[in-house]
C-alpha atoms as a PDB file:
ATOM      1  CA  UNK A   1       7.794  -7.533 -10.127  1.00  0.00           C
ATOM      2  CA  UNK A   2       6.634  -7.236  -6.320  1.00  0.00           C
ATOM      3  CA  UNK A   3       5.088 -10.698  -5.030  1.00  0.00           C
ATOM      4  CA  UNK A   4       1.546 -11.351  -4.503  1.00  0.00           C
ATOM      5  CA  UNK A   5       2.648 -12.952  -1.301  1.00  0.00           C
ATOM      6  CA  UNK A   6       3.997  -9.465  -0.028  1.00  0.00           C
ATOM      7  CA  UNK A   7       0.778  -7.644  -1.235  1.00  0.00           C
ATOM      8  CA  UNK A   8      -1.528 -10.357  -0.140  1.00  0.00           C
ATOM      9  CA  UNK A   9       0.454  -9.994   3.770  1.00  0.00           C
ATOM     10  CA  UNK A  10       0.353  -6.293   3.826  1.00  0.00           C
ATOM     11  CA  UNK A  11      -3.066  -6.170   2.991  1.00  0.00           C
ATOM     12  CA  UNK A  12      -4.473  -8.741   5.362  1.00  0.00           C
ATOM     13  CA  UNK A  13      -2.568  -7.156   8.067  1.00  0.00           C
ATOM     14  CA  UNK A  14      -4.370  -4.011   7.027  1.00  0.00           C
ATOM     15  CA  UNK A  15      -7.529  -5.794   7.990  1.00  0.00           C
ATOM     16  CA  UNK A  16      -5.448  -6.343  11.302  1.00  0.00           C
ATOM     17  CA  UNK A  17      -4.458  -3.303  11.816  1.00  0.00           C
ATOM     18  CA  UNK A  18      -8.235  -1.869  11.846  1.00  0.00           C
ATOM     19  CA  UNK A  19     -10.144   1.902  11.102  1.00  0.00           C
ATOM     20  CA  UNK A  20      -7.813   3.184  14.037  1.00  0.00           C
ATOM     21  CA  UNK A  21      -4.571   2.468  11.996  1.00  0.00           C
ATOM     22  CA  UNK A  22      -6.581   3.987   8.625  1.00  0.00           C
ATOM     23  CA  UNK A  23      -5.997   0.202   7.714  1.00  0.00           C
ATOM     24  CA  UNK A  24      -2.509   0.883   7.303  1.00  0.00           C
ATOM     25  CA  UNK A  25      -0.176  -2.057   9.281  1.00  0.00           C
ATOM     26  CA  UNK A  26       3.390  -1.437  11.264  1.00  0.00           C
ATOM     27  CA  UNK A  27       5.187  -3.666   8.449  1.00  0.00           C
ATOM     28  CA  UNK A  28       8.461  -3.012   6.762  1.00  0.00           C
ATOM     29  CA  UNK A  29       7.074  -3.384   3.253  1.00  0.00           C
ATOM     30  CA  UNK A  30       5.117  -0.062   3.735  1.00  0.00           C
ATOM     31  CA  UNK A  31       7.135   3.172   2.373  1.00  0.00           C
ATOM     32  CA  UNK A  32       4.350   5.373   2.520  1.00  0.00           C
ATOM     33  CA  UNK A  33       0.329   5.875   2.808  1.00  0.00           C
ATOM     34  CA  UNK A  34      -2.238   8.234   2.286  1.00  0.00           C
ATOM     35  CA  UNK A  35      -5.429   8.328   4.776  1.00  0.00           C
ATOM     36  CA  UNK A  36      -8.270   6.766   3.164  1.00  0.00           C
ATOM     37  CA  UNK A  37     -10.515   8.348   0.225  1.00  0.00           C
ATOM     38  CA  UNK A  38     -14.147   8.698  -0.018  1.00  0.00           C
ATOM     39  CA  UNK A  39     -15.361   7.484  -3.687  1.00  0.00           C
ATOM     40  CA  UNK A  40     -14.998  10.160  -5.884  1.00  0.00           C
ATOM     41  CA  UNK A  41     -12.269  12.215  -3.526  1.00  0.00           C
ATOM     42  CA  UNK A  42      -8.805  12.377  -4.893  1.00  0.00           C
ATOM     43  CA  UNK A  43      -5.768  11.861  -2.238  1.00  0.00           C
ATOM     44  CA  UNK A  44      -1.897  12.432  -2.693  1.00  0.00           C
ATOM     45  CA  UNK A  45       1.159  11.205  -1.043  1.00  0.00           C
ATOM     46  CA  UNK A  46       4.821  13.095  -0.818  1.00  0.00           C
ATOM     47  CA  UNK A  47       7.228  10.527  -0.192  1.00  0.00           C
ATOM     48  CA  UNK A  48      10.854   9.889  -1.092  1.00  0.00           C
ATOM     49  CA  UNK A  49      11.334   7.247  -3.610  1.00  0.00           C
ATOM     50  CA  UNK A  50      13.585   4.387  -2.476  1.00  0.00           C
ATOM     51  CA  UNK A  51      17.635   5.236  -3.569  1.00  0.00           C
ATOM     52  CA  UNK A  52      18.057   1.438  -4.951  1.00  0.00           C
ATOM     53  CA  UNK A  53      16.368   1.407  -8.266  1.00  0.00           C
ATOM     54  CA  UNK A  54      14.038  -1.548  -9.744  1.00  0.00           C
ATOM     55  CA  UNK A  55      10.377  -2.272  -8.958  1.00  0.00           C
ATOM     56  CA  UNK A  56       8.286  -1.560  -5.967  1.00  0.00           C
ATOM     57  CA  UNK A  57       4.652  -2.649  -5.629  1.00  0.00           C
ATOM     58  CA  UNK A  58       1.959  -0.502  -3.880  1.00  0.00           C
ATOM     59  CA  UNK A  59      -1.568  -2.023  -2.519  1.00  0.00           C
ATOM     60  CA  UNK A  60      -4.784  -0.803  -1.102  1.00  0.00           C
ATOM     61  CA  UNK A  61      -4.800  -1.927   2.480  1.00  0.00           C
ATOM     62  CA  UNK A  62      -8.566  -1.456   2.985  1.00  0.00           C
ATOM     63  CA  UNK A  63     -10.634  -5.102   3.823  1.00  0.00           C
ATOM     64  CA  UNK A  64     -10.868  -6.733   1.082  1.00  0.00           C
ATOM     65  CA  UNK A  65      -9.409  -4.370  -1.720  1.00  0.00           C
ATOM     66  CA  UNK A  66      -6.078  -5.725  -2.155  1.00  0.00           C
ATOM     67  CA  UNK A  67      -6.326  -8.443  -4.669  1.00  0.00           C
ATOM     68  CA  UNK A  68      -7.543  -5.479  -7.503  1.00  0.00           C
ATOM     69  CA  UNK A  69      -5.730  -2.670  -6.239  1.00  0.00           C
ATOM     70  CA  UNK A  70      -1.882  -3.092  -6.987  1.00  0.00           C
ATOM     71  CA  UNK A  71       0.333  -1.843  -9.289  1.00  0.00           C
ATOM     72  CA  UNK A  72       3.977  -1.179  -9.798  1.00  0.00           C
ATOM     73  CA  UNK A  73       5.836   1.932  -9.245  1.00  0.00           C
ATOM     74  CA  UNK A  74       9.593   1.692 -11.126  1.00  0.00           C
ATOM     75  CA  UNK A  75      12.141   3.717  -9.956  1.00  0.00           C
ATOM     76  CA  UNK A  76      14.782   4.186 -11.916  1.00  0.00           C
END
C-alpha cells in the first residue's frame, strides 16, 4: 500500500507549491493531476497507467485535504 509518509510529503509540498501551481508540487511521486474542482463540479484525468504493476496511491494536494483524501489505484 502507498506510505502515508509519501502522501503526507506530496501534499504539504502542495501547500508549497501554492494557487499558481493549482497546488500541484514538481515531485517525482506525481503521475498525473487534474486542475482543481469547485464543490459539486466533476473533473477527469487521461493519463497512462504506470507499466510495472502493484499499488499506487493518489492524494488531494489542496491545504489541508490530504490526510482524508487518498486512496489506492491497483494496476494490474
Amino acid at each position: 500500500a502507498p506510505s502515508q509518509s509519501v502522501f503526507q510529503r506530496v501534499g504539504q509540498a502542495g501547500v508549497k507549491a501554492g494557487a499558481s501551481a493549482g497546488y500541484v508540487p514538481d515531485d517525482p511521486a506525481v503521475l498525473a493531476a487534474t486542475d482543481l474542482s469547485k464543490p459539486g463540479e466533476t473533473v477527469t484525468v487521461t493519463f497512462t497507467s504506470p507499466a510495472e504493476t502493484g499499488d499506487y496511491g493518489y492524494v488531494c494536494t489542496y491545504p489541508g485535504h490530504w490526510a482524508m483524501m487518498q486512496g489506492t489505484m491497483h494496476v494490474v
